[in-house]
Protein backbone atom coordinates (compact mmCIF):
# COMPACT_ATOMS: atom_id res chain seq x y z
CA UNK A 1 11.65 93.89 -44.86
CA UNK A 2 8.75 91.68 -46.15
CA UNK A 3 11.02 89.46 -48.24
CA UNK A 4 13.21 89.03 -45.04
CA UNK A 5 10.18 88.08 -43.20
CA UNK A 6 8.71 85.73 -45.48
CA UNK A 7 12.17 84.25 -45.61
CA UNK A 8 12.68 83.81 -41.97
CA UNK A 9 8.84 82.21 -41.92
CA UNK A 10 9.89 79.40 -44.98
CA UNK A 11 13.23 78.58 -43.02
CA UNK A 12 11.38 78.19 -39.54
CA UNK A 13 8.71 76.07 -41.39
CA UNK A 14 11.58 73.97 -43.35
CA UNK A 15 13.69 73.38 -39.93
CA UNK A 16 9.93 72.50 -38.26
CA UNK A 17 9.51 69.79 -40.92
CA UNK A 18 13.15 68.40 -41.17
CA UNK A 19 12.64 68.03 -37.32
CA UNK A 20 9.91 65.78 -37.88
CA UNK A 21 11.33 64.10 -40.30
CA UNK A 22 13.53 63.15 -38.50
CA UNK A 23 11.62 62.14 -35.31
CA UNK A 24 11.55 58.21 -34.28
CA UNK A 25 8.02 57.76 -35.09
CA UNK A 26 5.64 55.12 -32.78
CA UNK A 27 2.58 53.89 -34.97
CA UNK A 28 -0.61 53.29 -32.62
CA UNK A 29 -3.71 51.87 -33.66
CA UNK A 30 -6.91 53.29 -32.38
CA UNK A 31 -9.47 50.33 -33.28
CA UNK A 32 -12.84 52.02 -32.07
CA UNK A 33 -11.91 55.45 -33.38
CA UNK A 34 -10.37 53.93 -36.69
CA UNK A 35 -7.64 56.27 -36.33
CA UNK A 36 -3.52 55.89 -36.71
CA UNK A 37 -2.01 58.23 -33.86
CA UNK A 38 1.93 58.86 -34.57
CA UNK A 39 3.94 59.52 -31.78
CA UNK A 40 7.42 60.65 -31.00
CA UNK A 41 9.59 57.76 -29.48
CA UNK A 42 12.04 60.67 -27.75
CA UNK A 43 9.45 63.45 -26.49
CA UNK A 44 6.22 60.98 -26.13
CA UNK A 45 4.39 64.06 -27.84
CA UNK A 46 1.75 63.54 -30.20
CA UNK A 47 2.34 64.04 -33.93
CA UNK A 48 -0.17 63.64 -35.32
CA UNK A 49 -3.77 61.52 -35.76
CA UNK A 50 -4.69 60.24 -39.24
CA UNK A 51 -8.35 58.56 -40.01
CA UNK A 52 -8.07 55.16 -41.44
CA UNK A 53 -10.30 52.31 -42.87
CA UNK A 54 -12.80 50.32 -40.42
CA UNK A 55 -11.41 49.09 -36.98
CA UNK A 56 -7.36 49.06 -38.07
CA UNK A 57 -6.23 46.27 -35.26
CA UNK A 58 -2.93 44.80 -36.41
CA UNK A 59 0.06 45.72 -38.52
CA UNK A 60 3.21 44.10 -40.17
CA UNK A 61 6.22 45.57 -41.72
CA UNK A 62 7.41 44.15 -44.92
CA UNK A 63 10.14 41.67 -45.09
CA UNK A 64 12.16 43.91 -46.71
CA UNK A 65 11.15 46.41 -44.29
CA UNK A 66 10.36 49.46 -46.84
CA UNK A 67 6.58 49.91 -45.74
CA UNK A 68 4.52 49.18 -42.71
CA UNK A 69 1.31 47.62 -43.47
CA UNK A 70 -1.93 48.71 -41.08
CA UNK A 71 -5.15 46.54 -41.72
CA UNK A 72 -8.91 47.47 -41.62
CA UNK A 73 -10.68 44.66 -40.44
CA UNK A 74 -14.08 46.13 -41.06
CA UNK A 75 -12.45 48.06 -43.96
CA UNK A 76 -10.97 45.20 -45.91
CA UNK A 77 -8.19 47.03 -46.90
CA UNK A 78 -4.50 47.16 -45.80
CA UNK A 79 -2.32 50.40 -45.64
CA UNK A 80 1.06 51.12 -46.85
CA UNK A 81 2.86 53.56 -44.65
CA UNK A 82 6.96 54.25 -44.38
CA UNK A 83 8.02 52.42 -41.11
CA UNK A 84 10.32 55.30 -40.25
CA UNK A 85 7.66 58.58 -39.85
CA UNK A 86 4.05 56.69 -40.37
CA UNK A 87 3.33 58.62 -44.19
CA UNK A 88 1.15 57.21 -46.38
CA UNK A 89 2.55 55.13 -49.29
CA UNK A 90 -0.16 53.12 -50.89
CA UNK A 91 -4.13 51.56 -50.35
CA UNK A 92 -4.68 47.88 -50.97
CA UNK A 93 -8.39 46.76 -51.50
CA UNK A 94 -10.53 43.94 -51.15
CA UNK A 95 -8.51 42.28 -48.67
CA UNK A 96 -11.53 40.83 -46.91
CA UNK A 97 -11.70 41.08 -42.57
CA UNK A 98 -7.93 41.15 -42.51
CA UNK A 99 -7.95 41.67 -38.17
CA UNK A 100 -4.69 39.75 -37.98
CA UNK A 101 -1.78 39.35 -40.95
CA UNK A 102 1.82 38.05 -40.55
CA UNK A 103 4.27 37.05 -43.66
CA UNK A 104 6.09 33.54 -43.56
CA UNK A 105 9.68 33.05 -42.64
CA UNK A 106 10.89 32.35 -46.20
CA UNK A 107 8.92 35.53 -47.13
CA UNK A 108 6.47 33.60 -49.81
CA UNK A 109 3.40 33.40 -47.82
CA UNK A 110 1.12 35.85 -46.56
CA UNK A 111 -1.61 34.79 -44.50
CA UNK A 112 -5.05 37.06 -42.78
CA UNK A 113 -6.92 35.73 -39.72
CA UNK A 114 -10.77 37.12 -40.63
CA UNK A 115 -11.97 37.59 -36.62
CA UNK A 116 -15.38 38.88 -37.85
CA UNK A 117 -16.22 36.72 -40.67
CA UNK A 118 -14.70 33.63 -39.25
CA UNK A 119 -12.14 33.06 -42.23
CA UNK A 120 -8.08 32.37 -42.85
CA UNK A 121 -6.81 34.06 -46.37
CA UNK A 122 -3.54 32.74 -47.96
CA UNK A 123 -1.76 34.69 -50.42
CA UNK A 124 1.60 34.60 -52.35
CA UNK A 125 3.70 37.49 -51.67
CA UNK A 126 6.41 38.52 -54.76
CA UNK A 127 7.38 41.01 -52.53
CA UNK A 128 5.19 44.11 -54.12
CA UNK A 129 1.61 42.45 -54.42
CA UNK A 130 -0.57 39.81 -52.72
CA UNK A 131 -2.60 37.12 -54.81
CA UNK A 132 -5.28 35.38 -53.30
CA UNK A 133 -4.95 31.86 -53.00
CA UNK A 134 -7.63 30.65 -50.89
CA UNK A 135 -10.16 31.33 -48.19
CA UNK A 136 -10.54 28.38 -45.12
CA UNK A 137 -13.50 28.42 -43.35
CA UNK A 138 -12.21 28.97 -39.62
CA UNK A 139 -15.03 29.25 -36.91
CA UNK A 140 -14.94 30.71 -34.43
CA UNK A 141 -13.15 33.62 -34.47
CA UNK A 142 -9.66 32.99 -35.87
CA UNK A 143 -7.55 35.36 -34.06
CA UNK A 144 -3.47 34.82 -34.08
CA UNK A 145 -0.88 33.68 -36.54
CA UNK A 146 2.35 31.87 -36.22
CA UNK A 147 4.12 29.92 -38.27
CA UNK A 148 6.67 26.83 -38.50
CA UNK A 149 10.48 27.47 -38.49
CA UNK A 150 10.22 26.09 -42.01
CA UNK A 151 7.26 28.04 -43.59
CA UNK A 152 5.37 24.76 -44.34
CA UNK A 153 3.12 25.17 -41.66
CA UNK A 154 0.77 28.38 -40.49
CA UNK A 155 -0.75 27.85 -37.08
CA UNK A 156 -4.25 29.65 -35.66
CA UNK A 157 -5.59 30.45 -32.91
CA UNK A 158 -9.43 29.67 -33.11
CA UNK A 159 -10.63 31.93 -30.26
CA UNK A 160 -14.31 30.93 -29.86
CA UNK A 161 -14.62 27.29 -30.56
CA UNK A 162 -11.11 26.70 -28.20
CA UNK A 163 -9.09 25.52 -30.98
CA UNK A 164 -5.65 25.71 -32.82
CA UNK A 165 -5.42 24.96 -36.24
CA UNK A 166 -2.51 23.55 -38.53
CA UNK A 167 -2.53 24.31 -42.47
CA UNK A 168 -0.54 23.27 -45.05
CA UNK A 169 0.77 26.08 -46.75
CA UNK A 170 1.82 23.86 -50.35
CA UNK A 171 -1.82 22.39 -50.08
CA UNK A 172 -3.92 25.50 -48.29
CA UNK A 173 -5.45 22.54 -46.30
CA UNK A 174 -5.74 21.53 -42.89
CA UNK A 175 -3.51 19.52 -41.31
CA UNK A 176 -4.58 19.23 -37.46
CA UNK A 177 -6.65 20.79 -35.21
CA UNK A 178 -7.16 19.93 -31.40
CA UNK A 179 -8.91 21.44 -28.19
CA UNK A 180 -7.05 24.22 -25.81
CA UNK A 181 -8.35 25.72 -22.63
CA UNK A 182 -10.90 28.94 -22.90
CA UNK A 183 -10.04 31.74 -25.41
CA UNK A 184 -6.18 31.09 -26.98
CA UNK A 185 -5.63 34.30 -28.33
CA UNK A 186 -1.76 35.11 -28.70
CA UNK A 187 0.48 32.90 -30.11
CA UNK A 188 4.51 32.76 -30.72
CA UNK A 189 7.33 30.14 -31.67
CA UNK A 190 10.05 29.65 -28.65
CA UNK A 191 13.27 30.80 -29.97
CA UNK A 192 14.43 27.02 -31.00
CA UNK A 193 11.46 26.46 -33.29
CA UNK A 194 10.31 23.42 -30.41
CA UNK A 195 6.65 24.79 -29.39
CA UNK A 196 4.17 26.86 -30.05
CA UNK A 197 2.86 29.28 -27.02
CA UNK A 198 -0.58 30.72 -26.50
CA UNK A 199 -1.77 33.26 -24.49
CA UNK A 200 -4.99 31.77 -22.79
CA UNK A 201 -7.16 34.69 -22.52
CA UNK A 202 -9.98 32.89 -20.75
CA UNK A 203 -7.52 31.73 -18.57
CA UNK A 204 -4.22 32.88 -16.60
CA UNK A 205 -1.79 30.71 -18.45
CA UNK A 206 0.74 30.22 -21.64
CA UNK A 207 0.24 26.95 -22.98
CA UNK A 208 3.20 25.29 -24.69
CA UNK A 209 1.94 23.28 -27.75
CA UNK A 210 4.59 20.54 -29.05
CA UNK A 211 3.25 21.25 -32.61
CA UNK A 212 5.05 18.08 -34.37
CA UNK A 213 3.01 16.24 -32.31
CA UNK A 214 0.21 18.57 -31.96
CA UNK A 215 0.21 18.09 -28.21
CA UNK A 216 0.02 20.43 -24.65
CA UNK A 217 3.03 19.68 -22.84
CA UNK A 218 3.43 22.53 -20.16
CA UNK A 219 0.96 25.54 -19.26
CA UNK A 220 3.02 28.21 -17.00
CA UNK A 221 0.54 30.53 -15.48
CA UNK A 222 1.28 33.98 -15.89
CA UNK A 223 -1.72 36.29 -14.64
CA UNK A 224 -5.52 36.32 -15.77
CA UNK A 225 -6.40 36.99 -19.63
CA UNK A 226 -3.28 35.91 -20.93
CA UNK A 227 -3.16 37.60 -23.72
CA UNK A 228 -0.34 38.01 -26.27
CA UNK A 229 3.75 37.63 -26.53
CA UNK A 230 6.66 40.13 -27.20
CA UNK A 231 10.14 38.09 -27.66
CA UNK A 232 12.90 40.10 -26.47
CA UNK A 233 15.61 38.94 -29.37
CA UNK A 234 17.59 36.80 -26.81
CA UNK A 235 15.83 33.40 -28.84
CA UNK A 236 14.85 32.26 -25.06
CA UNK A 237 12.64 35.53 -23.01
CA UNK A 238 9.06 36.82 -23.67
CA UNK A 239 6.87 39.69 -22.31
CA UNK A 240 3.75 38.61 -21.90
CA UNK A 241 0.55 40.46 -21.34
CA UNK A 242 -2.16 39.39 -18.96
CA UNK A 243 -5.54 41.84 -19.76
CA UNK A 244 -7.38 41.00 -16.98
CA UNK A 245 -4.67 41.15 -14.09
CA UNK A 246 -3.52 44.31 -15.68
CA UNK A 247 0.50 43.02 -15.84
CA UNK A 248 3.06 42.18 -17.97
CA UNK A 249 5.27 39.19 -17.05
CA UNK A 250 8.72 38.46 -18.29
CA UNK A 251 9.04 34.64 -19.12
CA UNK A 252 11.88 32.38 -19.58
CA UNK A 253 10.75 29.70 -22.22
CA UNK A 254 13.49 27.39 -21.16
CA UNK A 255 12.87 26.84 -17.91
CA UNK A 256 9.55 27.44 -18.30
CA UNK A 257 8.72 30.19 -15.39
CA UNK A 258 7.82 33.73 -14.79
CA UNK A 259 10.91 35.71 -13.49
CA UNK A 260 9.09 39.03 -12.54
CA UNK A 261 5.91 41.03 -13.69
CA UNK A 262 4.96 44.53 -13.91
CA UNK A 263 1.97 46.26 -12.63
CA UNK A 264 0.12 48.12 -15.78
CA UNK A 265 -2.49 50.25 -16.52
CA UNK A 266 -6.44 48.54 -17.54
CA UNK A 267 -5.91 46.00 -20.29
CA UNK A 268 -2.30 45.33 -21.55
CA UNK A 269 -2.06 44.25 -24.81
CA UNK A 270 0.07 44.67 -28.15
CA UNK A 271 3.73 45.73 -26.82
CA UNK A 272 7.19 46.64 -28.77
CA UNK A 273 11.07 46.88 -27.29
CA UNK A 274 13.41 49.41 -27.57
CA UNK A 275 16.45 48.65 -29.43
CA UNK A 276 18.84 49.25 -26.65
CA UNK A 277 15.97 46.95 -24.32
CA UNK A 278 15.62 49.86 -21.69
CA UNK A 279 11.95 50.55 -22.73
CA UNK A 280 8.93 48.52 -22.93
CA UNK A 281 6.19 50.10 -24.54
CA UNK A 282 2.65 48.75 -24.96
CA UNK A 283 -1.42 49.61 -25.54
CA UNK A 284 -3.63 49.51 -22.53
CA UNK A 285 -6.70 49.40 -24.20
CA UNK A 286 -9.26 49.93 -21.72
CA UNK A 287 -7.46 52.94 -20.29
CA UNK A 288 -7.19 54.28 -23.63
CA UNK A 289 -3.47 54.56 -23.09
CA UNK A 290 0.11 54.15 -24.31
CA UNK A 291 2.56 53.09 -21.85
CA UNK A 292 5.73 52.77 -21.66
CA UNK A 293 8.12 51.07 -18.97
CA UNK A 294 11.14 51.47 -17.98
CA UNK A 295 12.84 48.06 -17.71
CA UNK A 296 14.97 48.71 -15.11
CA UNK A 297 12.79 50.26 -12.26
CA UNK A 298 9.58 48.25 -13.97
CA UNK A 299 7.83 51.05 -13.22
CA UNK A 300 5.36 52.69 -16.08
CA UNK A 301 7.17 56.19 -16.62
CA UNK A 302 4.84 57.37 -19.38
CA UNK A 303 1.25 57.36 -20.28
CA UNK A 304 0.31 59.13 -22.95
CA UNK A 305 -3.42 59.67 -24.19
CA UNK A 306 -4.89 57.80 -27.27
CA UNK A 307 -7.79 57.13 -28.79
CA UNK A 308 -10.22 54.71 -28.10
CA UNK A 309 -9.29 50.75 -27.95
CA UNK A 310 -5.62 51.24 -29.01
CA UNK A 311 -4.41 47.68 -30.21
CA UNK A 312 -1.71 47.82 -32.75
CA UNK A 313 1.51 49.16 -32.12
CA UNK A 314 4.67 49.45 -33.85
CA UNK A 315 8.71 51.49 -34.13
CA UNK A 316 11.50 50.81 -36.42
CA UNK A 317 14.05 51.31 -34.05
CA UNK A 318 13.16 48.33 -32.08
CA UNK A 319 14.56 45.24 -30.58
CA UNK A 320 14.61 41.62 -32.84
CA UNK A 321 11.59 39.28 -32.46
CA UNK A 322 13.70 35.93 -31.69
């Protein structure tokens, strides 16, 4: 009887974890609690809450999409986890104020935006390890990365001074820089490689930068604290999130205008796509909330509880970026 017990215990246990397994894992990162709370995509229940470095912001997957990479700002330190259920794979140190990271088109570069320490890393990426190539003084507060269609060029936002910066990626110099309107924060390439668009967070517009010629030639207004962009893999429409108006609006980048918004919870800001582009999901960080909307009604049809700040967020099955 006790063998048949135990027995029935192991195989309710086994189906438990094979069900979690196989759950469609959401990554959210809790800045101010420095925690990683995994969430599943299909039930919006909790998983699970994992402790990480110092104020984890931002997070990448890999080109080759094996691992999903969460970075401690405060920590300098990145995080390896698998993309698909948010377990730990691997710890990579000294990786100094890494609040915002992206990877290059062509896959070789790897660049970090230091917010705190007022710095832009570049690194070569052989697809397993990072090595430092230099550090750029960037004041103030270097916040968001984008890069040229042809890798050549990384753009950055300089939050505090009002600035975007060009590099040279070959050279690890600068290029250009010029004056934008209070606080750029956000920024994304329109789906033909033309502009550059920022999200003015000390303002209520996206700015589109001609970056051959380093030059503003339309600002679209979208709602206060325009914040950051979400492409919805059309190569022409962007979410945007305004943090201060507390909505998201739905942009075309051709003809340069909002089509609709959608009322949100307090302070909208890092947002993912379903694959099948029914769901919108996004961090409200001053509520302390995950959202997610349904695309159809534009209604918010779930909030579910986080910690503090939530910033980052991330799912594999999601829709493309261009």
């Amino acid at each position: 009887m006790g063998w048949r017990k135990s027995g029935w215990v192991w195989l309710l246990v086994t189906m438990v974890m094979t069900a979690a397994a196989q759950a469609k894992t959401v990554v959210v990162l809790n800045s101010d609690d420095a925690t990683i709370a995994l969430i599943d995509q299909q039930t919006f229940n909790v998983l699970n809450v994992i402790p990480t470095g110092k104020e984890p912001h931002h997070l990448i997957q890999t080109p080759d999409g094996k691992s999903l990479i969460v970075a401690n700002s405060a920590g300098n330190q990145l995080i390896f986890l698998d993309p698909s259920n948010g377990q730990f794979q691997r710890r990579v140190g000294n990786i100094i104020d890494p609040y915002q990271l992206a990877f290059s088109p062509d896959r070789q570069w790897f660049v970090t935006a230091g917010n705190r320490l007022d710095r832009i890393d570049i690194y070569r990426w052989d697809g397993e390890n990072f090595t430092h190539l230099k550090t750029l003084a960037a004041p103030h507060v270097p916040s968001h990365i984008a890069f040229s269609p042809d890798s050549k060029l990384v753009f950055v936002t300089l939050q505090n001074s009002d600035e975007l910066v060009a590099i040279d990626l070959e050279t690890q110099t600068e290029k250009w820089k010029i004056k934008t309107a209070r606080l750029p924060a956000g920024i994304q390439i329109t789906g033909d490689g033309k502009y550059l668009m920022l999200g003015m967070t000390g303002e209520d517009f996206v700015d589109f930068i001609d970056w051959q010629s380093a030059k503003s030639v339309a600002r679209v207004v979208t709602g206060k604290g325009a914040h950051n962009f979400r492409p919805v893999g059309d190569g022409r429409h962007v979410f945007v999130s305004n943090r201060v108006s507390n909505t998201i609006s739905y942009l075309d980048t051709l003809e340069r205008k909002v089509l609709y918004e959608i009322k949100v919870p307090s302070g909208p800001d890092d947002m993912e796509l379903s694959a099948d582009g029914k769901t919108l999901w996004l961090t409200a960080r001053w509520a302390r909330l995950l959202c997610v909307v349904d695309l159809e009604t534009r209604k918010v049809i779930q909030r579910i509880p986080v910690g503090r700040s939530p910033h980052g967020l991330y799912f594999q099955d999601r829709a493309p970026w261009q």
